[in-house]
PDB file of N, CA and C in Angstrom:
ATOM      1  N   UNK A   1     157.918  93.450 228.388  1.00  0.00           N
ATOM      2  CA  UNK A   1     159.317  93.614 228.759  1.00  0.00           C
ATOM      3  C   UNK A   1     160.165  93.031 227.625  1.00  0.00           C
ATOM      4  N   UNK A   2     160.935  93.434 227.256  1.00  0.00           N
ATOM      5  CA  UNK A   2     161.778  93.155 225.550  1.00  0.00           C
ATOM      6  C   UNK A   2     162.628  92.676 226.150  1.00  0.00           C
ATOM      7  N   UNK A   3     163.439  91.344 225.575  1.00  0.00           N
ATOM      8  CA  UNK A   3     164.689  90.509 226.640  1.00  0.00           C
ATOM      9  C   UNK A   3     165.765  91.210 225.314  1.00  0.00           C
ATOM     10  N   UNK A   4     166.343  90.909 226.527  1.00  0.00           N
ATOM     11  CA  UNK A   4     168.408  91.299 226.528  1.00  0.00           C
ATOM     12  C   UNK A   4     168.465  90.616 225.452  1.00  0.00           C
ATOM     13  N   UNK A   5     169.045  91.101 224.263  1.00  0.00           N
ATOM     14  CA  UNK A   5     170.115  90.792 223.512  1.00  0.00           C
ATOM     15  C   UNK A   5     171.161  90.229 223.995  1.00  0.00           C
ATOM     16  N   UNK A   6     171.729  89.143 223.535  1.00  0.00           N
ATOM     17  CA  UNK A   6     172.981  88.042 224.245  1.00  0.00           C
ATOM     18  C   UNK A   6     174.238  88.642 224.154  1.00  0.00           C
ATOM     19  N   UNK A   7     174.085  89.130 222.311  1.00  0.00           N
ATOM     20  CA  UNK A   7     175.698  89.303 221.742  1.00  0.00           C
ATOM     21  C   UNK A   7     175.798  90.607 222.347  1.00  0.00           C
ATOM     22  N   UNK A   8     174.728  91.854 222.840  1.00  0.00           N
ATOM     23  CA  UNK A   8     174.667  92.964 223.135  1.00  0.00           C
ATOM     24  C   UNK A   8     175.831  92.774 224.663  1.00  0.00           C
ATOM     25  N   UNK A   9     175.284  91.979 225.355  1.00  0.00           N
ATOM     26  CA  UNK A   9     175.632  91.834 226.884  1.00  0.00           C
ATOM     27  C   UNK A   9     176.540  91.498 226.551  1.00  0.00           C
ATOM     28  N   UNK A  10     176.931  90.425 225.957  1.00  0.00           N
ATOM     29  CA  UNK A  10     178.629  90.214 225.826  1.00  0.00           C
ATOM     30  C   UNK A  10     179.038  91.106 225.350  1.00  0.00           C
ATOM     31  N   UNK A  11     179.500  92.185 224.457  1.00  0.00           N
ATOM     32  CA  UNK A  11     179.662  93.337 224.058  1.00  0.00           C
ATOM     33  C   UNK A  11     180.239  93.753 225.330  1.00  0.00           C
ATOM     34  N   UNK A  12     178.608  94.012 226.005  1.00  0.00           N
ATOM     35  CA  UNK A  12     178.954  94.930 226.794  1.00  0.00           C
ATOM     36  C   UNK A  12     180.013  94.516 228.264  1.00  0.00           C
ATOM     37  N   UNK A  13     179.834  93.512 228.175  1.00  0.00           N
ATOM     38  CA  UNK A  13     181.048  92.739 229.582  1.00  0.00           C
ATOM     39  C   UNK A  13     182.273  92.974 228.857  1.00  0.00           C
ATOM     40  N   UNK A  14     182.317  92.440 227.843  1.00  0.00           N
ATOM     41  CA  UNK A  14     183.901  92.660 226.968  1.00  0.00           C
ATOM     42  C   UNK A  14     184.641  93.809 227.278  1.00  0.00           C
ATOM     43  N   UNK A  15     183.392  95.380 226.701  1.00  0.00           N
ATOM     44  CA  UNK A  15     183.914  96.471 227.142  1.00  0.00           C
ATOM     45  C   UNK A  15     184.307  96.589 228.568  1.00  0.00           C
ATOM     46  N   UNK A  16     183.986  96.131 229.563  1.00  0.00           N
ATOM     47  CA  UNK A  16     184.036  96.430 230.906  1.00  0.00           C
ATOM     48  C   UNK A  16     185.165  95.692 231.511  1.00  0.00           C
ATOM     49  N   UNK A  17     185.385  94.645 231.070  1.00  0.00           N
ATOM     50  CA  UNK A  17     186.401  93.879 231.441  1.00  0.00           C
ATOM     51  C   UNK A  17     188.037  94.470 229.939  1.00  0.00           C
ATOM     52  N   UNK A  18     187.552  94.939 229.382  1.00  0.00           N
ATOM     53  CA  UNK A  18     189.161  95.635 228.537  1.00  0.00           C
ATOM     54  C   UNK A  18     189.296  96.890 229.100  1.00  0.00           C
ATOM     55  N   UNK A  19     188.109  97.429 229.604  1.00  0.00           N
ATOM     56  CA  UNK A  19     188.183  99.537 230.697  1.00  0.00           C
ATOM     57  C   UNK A  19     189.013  98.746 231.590  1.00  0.00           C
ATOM     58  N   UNK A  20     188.770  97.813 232.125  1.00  0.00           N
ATOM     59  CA  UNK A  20     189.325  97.376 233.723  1.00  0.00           C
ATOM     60  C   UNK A  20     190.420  96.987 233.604  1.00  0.00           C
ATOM     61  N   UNK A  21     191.172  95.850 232.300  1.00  0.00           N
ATOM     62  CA  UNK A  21     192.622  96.014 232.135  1.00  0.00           C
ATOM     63  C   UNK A  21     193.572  96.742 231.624  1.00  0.00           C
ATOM     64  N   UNK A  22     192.816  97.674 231.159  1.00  0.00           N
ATOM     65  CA  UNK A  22     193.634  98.978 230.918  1.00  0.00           C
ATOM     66  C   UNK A  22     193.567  99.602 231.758  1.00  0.00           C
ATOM     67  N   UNK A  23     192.759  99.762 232.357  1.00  0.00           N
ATOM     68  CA  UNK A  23     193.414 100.751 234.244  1.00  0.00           C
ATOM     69  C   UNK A  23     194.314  99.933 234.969  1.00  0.00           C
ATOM     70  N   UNK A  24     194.490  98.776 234.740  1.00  0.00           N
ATOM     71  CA  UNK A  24     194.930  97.832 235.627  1.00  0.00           C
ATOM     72  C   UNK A  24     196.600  98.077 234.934  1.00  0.00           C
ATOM     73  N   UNK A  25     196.443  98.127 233.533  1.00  0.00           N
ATOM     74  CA  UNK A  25     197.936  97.685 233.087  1.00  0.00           C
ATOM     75  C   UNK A  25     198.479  99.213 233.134  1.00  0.00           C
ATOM     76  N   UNK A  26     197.582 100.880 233.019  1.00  0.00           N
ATOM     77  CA  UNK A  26     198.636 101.659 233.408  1.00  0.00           C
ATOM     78  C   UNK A  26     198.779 102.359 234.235  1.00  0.00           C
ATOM     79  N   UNK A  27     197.934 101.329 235.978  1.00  0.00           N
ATOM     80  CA  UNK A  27     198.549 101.420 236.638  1.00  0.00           C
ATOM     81  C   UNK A  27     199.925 100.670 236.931  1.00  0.00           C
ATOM     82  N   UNK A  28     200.283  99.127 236.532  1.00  0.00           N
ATOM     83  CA  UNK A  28     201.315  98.837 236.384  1.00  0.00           C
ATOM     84  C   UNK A  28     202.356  99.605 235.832  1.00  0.00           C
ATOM     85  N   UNK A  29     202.173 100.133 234.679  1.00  0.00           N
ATOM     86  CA  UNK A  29     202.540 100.948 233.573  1.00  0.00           C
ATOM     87  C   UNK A  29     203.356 101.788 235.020  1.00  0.00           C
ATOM     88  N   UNK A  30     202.699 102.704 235.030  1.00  0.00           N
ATOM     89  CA  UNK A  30     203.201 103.455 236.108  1.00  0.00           C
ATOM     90  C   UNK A  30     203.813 103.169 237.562  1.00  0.00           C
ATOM     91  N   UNK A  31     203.581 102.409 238.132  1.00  0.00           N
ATOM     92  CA  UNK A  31     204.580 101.674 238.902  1.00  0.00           C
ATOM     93  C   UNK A  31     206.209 101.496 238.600  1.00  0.00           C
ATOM     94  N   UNK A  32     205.889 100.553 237.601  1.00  0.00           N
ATOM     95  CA  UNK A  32     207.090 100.104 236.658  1.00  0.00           C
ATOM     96  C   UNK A  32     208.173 101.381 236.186  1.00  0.00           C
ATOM     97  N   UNK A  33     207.211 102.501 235.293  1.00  0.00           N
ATOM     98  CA  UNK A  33     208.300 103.909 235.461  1.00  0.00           C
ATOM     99  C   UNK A  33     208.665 104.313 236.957  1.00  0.00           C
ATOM    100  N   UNK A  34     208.379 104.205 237.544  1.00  0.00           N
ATOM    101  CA  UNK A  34     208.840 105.169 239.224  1.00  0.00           C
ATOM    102  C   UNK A  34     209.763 104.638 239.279  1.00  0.00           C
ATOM    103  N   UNK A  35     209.390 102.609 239.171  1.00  0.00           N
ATOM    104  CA  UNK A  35     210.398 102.127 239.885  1.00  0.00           C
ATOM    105  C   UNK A  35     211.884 102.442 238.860  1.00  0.00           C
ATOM    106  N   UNK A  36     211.694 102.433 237.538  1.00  0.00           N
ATOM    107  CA  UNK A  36     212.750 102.560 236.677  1.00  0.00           C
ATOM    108  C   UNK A  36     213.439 103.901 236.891  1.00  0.00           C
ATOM    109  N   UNK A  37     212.810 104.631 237.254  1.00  0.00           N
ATOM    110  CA  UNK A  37     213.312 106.287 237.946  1.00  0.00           C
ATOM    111  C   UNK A  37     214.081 106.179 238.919  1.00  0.00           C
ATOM    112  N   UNK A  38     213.690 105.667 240.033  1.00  0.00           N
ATOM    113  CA  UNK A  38     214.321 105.308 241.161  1.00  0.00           C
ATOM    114  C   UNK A  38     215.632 104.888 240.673  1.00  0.00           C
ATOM    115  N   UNK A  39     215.754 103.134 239.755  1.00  0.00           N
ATOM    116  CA  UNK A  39     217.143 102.601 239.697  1.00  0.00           C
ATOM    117  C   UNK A  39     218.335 103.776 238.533  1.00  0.00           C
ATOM    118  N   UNK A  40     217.313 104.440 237.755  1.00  0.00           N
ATOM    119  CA  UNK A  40     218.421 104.858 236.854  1.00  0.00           C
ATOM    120  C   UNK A  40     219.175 106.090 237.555  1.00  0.00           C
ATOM    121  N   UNK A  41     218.324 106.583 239.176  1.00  0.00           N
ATOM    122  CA  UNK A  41     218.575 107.630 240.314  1.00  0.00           C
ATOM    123  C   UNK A  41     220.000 107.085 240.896  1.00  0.00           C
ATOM    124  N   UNK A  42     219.795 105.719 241.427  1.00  0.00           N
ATOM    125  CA  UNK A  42     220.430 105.516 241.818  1.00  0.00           C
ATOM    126  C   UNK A  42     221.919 104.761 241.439  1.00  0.00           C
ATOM    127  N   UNK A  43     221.502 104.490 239.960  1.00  0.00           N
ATOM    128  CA  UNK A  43     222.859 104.377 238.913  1.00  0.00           C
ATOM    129  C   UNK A  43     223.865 105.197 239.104  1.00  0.00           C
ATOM    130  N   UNK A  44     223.019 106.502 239.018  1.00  0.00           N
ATOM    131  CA  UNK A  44     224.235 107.934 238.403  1.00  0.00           C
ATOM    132  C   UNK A  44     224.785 107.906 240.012  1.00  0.00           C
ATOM    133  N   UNK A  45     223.716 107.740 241.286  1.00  0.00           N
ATOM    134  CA  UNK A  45     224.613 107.365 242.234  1.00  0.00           C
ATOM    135  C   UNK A  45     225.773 107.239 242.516  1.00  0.00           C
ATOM    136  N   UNK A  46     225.626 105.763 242.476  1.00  0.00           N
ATOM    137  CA  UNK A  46     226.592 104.787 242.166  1.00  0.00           C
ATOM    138  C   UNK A  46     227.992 104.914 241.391  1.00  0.00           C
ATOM    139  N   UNK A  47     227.409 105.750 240.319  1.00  0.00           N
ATOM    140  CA  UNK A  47     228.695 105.994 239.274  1.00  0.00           C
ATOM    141  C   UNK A  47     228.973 106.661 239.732  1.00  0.00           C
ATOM    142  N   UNK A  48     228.727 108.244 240.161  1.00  0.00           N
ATOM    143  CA  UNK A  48     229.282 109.260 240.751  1.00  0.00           C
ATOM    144  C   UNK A  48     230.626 108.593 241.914  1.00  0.00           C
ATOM    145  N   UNK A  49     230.205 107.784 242.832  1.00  0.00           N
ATOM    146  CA  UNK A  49     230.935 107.311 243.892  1.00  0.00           C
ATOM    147  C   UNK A  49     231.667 106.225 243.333  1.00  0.00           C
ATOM    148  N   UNK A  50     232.177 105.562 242.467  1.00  0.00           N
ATOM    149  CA  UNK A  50     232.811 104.842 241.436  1.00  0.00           C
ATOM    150  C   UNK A  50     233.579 105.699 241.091  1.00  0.00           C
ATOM    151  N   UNK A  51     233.872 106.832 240.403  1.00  0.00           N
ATOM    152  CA  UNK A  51     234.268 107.714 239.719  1.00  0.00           C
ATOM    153  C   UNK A  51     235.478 108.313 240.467  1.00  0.00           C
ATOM    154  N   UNK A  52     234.264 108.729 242.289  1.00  0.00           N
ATOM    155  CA  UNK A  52     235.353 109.749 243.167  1.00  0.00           C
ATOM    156  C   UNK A  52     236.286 108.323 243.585  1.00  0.00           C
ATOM    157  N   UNK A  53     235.726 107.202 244.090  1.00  0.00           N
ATOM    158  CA  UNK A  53     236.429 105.966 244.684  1.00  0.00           C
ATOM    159  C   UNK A  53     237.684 105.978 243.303  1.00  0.00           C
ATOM    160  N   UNK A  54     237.977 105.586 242.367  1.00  0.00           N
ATOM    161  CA  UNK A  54     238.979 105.714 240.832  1.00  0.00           C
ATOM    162  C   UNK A  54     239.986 106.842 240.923  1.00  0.00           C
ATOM    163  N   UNK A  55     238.947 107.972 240.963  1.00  0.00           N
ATOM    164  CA  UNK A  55     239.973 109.404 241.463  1.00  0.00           C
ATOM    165  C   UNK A  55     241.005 108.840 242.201  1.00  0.00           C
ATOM    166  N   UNK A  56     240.527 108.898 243.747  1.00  0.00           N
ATOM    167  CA  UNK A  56     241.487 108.429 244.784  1.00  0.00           C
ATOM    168  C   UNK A  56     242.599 107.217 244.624  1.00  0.00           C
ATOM    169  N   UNK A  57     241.948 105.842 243.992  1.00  0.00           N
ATOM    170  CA  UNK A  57     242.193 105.296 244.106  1.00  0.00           C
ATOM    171  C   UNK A  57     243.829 105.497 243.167  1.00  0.00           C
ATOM    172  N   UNK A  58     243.305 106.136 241.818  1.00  0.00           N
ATOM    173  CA  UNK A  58     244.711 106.864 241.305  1.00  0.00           C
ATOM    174  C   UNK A  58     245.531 107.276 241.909  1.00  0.00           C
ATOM    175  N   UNK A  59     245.200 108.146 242.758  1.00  0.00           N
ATOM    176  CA  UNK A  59     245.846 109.716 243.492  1.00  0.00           C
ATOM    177  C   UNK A  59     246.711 108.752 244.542  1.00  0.00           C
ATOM    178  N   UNK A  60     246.148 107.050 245.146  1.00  0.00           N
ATOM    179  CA  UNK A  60     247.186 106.730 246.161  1.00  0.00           C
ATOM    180  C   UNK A  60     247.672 105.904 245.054  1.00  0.00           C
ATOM    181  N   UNK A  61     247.553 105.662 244.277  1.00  0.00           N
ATOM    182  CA  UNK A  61     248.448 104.655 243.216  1.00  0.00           C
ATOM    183  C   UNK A  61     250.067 105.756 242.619  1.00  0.00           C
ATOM    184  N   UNK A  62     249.193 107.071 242.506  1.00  0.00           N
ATOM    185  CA  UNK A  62     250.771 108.066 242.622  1.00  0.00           C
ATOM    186  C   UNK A  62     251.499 108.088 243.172  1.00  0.00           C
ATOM    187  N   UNK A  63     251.263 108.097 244.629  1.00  0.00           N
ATOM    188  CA  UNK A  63     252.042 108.722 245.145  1.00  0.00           C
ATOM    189  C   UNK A  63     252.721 107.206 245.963  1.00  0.00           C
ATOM    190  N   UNK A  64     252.272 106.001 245.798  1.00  0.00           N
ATOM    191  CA  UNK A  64     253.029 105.008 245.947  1.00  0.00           C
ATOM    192  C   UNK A  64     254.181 105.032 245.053  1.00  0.00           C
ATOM    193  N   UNK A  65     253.519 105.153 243.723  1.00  0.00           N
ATOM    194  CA  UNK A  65     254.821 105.126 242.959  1.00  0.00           C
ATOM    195  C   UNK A  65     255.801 106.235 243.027  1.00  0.00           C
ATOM    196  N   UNK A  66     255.311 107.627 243.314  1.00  0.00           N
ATOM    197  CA  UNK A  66     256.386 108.793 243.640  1.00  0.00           C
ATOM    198  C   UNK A  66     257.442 108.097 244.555  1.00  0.00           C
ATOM    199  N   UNK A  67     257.120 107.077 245.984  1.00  0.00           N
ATOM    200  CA  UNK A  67     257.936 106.701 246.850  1.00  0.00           C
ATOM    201  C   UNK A  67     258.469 105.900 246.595  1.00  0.00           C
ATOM    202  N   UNK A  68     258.087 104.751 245.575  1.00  0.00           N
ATOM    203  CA  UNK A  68     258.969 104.056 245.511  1.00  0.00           C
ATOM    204  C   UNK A  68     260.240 104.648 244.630  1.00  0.00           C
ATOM    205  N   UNK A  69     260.101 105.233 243.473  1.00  0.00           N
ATOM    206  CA  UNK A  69     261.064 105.593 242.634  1.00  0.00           C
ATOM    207  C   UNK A  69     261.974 106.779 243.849  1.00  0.00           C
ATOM    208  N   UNK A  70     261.757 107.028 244.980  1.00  0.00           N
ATOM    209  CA  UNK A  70     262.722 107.773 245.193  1.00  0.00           C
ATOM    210  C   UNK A  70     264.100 107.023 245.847  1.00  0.00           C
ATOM    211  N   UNK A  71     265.047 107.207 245.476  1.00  0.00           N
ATOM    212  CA  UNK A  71     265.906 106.763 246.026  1.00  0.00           C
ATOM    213  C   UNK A  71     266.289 106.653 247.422  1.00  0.00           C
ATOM    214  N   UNK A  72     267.142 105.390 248.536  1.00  0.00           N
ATOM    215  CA  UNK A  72     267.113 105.538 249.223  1.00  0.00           C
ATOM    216  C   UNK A  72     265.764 105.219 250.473  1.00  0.00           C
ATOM    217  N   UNK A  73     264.541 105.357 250.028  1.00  0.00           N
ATOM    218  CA  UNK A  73     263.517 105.013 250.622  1.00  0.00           C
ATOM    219  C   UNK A  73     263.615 104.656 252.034  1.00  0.00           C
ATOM    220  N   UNK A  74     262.544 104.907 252.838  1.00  0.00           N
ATOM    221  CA  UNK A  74     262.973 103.906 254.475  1.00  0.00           C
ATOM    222  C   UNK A  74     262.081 102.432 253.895  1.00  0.00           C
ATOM    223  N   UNK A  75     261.132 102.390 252.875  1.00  0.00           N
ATOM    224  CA  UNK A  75     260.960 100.820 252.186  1.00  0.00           C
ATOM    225  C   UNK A  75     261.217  99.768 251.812  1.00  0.00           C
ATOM    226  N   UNK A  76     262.518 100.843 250.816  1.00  0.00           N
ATOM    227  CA  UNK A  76     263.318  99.811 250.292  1.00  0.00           C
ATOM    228  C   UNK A  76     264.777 100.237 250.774  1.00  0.00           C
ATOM    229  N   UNK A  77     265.172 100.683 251.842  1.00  0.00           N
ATOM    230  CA  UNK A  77     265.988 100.524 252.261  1.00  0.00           C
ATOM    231  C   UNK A  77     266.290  99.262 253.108  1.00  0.00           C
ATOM    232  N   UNK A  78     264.638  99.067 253.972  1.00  0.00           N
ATOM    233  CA  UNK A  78     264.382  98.325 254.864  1.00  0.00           C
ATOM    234  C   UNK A  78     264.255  96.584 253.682  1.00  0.00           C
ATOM    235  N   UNK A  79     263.657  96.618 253.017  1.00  0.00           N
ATOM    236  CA  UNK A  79     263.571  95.755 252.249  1.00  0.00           C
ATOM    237  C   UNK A  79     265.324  95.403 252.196  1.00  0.00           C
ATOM    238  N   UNK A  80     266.304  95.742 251.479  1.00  0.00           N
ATOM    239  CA  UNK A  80     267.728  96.005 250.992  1.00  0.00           C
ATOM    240  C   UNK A  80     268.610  95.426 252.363  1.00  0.00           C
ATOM    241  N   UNK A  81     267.699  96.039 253.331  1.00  0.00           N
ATOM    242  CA  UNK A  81     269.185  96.150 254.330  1.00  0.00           C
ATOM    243  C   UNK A  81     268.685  94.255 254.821  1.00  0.00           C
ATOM    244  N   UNK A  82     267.392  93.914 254.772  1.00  0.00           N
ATOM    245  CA  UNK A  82     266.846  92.661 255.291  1.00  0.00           C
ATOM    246  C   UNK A  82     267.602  91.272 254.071  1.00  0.00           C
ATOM    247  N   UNK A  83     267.353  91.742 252.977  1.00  0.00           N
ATOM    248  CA  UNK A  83     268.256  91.219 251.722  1.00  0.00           C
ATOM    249  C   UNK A  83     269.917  90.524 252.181  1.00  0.00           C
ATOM    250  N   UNK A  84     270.206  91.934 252.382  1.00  0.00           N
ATOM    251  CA  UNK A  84     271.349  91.785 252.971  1.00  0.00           C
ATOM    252  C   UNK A  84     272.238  90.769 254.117  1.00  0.00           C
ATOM    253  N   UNK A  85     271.033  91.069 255.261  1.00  0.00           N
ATOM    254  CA  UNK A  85     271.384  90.331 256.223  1.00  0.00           C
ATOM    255  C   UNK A  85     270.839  88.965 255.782  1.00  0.00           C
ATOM    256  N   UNK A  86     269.958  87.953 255.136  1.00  0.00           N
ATOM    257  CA  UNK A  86     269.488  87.095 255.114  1.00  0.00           C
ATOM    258  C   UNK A  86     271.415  86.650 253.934  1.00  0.00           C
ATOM    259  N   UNK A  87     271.834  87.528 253.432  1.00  0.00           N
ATOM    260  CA  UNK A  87     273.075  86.748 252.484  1.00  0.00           C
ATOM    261  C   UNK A  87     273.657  86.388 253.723  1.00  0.00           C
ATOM    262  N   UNK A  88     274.259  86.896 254.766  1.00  0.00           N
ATOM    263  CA  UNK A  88     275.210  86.660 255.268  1.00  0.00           C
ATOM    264  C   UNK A  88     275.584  85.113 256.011  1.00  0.00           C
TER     265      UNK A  88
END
């Protein structure tokens, strides 16, 4: 019976244990992309509804200011006429 070579067996564990962390790391590997898929999914999300929320948020910032600049206002009338009475 011919005995095992030492440096052979270590060799050969070495190989078996670097096969095993390389399956190991791209399965991480791959985890790690999904999960990065997922957040950059839910970025454009996010921005999308940022974007429409800005829209709007303009669109009532207009038309506040359309009312105030109009003359007369029931706002600033009410504001004016309260002015008023607090001089007297």
């Amino acid at each position: 019976m011919p005995l095992a070579c030492p440096s052979r067996t270590i060799h050969h564990s070495h190989d078996a244990i670097m096969r095993n962390w390389k399956s190991i790391m791209e399965k991480v590997n791959s985890k790690l992309q999904m999960e990065n898929i997922h957040i950059m999914q839910e970025n454009e999300r996010l921005r999308k509804t940022a974007e429409l929320l800005d829209q709007e948020n303009q669109a009532l910032l207009t038309q506040l200011k359309q009312r105030l600049a109009v003359p007369g206002n029931s706002s600033s009338s009410a504001s004016n006429s309260k002015s008023k009475r607090s001089k007297k």
